[in-house]
Every structure is written in C-alpha cells, then in structure tokens.
N, C-alpha and C. Protein backbone atom coordinates (compact mmCIF):
# COMPACT_ATOMS: atom_id res chain seq x y z
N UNK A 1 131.86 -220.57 59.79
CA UNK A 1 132.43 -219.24 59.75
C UNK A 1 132.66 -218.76 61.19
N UNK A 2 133.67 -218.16 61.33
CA UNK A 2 134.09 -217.95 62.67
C UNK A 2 133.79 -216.45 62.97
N UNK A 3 133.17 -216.13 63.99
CA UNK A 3 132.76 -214.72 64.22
C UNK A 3 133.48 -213.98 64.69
N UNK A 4 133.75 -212.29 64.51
CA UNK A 4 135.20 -211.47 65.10
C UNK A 4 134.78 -211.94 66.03
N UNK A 5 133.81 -211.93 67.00
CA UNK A 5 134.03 -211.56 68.58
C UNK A 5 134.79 -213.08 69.19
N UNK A 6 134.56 -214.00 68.67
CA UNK A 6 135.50 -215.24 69.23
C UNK A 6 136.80 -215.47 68.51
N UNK A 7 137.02 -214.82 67.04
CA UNK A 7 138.33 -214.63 66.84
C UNK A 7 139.06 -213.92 67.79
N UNK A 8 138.75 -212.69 67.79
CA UNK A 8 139.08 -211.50 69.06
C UNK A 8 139.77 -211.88 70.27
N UNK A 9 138.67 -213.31 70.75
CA UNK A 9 138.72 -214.28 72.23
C UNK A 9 139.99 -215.42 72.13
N UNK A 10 140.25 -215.45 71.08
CA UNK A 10 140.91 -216.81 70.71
C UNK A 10 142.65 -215.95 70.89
N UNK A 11 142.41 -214.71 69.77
CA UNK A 11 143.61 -214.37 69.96
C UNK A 11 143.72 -213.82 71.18
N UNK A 12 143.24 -213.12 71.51
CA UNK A 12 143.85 -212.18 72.93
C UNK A 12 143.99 -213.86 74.35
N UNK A 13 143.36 -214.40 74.31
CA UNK A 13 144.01 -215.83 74.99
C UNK A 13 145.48 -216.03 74.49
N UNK A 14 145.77 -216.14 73.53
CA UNK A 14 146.61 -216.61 72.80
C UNK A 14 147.63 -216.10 73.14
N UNK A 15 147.87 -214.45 72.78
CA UNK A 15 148.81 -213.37 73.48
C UNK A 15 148.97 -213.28 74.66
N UNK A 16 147.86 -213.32 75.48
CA UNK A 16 148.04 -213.01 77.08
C UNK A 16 149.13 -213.49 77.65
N UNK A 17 149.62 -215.07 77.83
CA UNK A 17 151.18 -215.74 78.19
C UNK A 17 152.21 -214.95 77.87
N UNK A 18 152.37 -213.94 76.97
CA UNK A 18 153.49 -213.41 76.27
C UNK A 18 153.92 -212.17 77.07
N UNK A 19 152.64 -211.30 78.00
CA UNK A 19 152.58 -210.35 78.61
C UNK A 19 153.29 -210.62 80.22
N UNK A 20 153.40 -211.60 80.55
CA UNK A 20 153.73 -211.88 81.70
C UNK A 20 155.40 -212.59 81.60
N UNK A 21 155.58 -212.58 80.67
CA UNK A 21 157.08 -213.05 79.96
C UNK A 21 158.22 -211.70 80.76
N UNK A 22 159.37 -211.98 82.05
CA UNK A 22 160.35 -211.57 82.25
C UNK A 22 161.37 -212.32 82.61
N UNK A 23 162.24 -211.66 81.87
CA UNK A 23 163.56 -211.69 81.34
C UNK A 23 164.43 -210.83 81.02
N UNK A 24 165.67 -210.57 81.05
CA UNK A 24 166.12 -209.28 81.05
C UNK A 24 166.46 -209.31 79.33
N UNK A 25 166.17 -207.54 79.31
CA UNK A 25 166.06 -207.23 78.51
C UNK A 25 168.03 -207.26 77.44
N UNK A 26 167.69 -207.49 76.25
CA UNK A 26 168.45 -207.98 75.70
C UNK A 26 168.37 -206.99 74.70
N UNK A 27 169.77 -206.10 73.79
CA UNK A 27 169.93 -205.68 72.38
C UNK A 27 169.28 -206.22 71.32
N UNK A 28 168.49 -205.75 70.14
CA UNK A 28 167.76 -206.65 69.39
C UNK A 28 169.41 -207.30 68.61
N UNK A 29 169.12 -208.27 67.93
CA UNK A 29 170.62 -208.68 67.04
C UNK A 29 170.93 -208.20 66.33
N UNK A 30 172.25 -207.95 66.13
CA UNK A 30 173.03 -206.97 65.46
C UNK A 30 173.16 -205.46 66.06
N UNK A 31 172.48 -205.07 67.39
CA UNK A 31 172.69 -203.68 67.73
C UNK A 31 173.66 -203.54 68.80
N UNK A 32 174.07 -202.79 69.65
CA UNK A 32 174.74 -203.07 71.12
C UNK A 32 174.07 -201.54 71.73
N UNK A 33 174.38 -202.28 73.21
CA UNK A 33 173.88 -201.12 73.70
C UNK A 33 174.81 -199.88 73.69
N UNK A 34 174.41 -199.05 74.34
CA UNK A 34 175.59 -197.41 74.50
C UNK A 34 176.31 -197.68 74.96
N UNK A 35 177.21 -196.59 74.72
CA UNK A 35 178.68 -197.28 75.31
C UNK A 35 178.67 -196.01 76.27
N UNK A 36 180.05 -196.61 77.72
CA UNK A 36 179.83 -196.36 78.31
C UNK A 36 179.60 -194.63 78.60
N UNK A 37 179.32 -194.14 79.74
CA UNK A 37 179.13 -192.44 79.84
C UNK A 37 180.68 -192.23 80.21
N UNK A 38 180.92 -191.25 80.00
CA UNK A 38 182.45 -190.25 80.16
C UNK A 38 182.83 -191.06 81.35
N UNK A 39 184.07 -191.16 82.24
CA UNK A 39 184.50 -191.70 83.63
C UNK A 39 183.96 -192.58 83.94
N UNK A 40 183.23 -193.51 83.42
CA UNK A 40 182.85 -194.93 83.53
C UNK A 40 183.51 -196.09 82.27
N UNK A 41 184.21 -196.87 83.55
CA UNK A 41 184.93 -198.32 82.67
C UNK A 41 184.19 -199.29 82.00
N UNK A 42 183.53 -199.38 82.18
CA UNK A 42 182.12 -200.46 81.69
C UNK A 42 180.91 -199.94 81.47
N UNK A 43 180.24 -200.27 80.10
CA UNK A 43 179.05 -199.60 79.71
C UNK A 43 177.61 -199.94 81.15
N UNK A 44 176.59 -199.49 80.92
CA UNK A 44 175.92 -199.54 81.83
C UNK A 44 175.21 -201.01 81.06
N UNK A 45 174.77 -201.84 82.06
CA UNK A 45 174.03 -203.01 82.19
C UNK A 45 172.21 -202.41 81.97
N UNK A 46 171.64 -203.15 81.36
CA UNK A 46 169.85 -202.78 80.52
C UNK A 46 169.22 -202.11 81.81
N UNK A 47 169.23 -203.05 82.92
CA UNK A 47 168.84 -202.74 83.77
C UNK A 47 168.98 -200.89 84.65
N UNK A 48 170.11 -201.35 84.36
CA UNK A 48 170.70 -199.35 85.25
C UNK A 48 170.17 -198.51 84.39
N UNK A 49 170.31 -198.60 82.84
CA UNK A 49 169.56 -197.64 81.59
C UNK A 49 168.12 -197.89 82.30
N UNK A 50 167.60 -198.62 82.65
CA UNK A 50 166.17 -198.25 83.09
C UNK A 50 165.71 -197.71 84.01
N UNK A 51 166.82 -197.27 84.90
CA UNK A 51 166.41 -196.55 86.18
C UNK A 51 166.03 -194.99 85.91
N UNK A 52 165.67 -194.62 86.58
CA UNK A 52 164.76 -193.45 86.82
C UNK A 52 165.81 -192.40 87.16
N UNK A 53 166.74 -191.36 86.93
CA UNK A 53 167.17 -190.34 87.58
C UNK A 53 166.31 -189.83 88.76
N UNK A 54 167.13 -189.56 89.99
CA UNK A 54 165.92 -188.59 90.99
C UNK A 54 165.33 -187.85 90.28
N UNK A 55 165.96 -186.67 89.30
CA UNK A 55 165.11 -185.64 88.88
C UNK A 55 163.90 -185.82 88.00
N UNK A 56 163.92 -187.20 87.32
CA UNK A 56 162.72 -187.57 86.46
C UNK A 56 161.33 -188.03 87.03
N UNK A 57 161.87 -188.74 88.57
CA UNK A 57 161.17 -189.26 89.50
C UNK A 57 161.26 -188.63 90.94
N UNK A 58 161.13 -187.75 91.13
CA UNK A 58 161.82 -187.22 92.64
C UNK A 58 160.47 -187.80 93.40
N UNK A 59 160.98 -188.01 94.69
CA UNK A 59 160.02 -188.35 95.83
C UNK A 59 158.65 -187.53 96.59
N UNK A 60 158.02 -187.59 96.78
CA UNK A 60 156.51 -187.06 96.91
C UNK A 60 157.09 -186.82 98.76
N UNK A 61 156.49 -185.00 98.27
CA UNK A 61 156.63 -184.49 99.84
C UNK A 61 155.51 -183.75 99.76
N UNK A 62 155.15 -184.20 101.14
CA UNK A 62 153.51 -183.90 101.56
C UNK A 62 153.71 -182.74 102.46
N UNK A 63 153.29 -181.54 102.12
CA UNK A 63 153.45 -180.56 103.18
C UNK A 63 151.72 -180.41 103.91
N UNK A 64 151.54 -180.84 105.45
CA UNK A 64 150.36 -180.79 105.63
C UNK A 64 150.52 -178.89 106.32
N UNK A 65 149.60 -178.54 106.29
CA UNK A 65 149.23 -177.38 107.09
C UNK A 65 148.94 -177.88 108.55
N UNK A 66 149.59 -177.36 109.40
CA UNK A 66 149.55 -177.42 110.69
C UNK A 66 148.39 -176.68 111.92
N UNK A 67 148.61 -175.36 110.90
CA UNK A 67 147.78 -174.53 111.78
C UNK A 67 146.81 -173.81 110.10
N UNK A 68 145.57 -172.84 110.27
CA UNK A 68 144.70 -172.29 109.77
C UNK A 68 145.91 -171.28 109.52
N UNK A 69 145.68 -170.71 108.10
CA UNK A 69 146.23 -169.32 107.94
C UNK A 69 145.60 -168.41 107.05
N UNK A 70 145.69 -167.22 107.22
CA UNK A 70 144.88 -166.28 106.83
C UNK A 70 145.18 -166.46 105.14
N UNK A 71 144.47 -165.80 104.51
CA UNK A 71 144.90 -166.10 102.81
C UNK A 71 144.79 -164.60 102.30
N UNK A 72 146.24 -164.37 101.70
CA UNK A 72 146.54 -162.82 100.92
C UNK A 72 145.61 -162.64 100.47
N UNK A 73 145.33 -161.19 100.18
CA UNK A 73 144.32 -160.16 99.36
C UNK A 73 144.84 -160.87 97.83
N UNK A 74 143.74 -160.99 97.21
CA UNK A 74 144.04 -161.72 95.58
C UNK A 74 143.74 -160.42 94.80
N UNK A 75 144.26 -159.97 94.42
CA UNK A 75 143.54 -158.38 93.14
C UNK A 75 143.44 -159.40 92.17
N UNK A 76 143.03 -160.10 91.74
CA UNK A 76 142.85 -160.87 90.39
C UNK A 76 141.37 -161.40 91.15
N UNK A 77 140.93 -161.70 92.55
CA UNK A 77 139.66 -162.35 92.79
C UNK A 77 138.50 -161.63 92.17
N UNK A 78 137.87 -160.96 91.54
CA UNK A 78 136.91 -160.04 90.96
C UNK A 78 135.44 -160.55 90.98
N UNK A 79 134.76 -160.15 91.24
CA UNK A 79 133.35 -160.88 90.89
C UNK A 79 132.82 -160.59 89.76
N UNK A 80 132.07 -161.48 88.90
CA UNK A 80 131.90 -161.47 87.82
C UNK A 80 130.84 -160.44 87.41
N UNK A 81 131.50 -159.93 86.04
CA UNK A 81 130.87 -159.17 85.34
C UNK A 81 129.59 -159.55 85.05
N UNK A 82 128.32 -158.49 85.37
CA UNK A 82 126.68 -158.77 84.93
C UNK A 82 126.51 -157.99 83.68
C-alpha cells in the first residue's frame, strides 16, 4: 500500500519538468486570438498581449527627503480618550 505522503512525492516529481516548460504561448485549438485594435494592420502577436501598459506597471520613483522638515499641525492628532 502506498502512503499519501510518497504518492504526494512521486507526483509533484512528476509535474515539476512541466513548470519549467517555455514556449510561446499558443491559442488553445479552435480559438484565435483578438483581432487587431482600431489603426493597427496586423493583430497583436501573444507576446505584445502580455505586456504590461505603463499605467498598469508604472516605474518606482523614490522621492528621498533631502533636508528635515517641520510637519503641519494635524487637528485629527488627539490624545486618547481616558
């Protein structure tokens, strides 16, 4: 009798090769991809559909503080009610 925990071992070995599998991505059969966007002659290639718009991904801006600055009066800072 074979125990889950080495069934478990056997399959996830088994699968692992499958995870490292690239290749470009392909329509399943019988579907096609989108057709093209408005003012474009040729639909977009799998690859370009996978890109990121700037606005979905925009770039990381680091604003450091340069100098110490004083910090506004907060009317919301309150000390807690006893």
């Amino acid at each position: 009798m074979i125990r889950p925990a080495a069934a478990l071992l056997v399959l996830s070995l088994t699968l692992l090769p499958s995870c490292a599998r690239r290749t470009d991505l392909q329509p399943v059969a019988g579907e096609q991809l989108p057709p093209a966007p408005y003012g474009r002659a040729v639909p977009l290639t799998s690859a370009e559909l996978l890109e990121l718009p700037p606005l979905a991904a925009p770039e990381r801006r680091i604003e450091l503080r340069r100098e110490s600055e004083e910090r506004e009066d907060d009317p919301f800072d309150l000390p807690p009610d006893q």
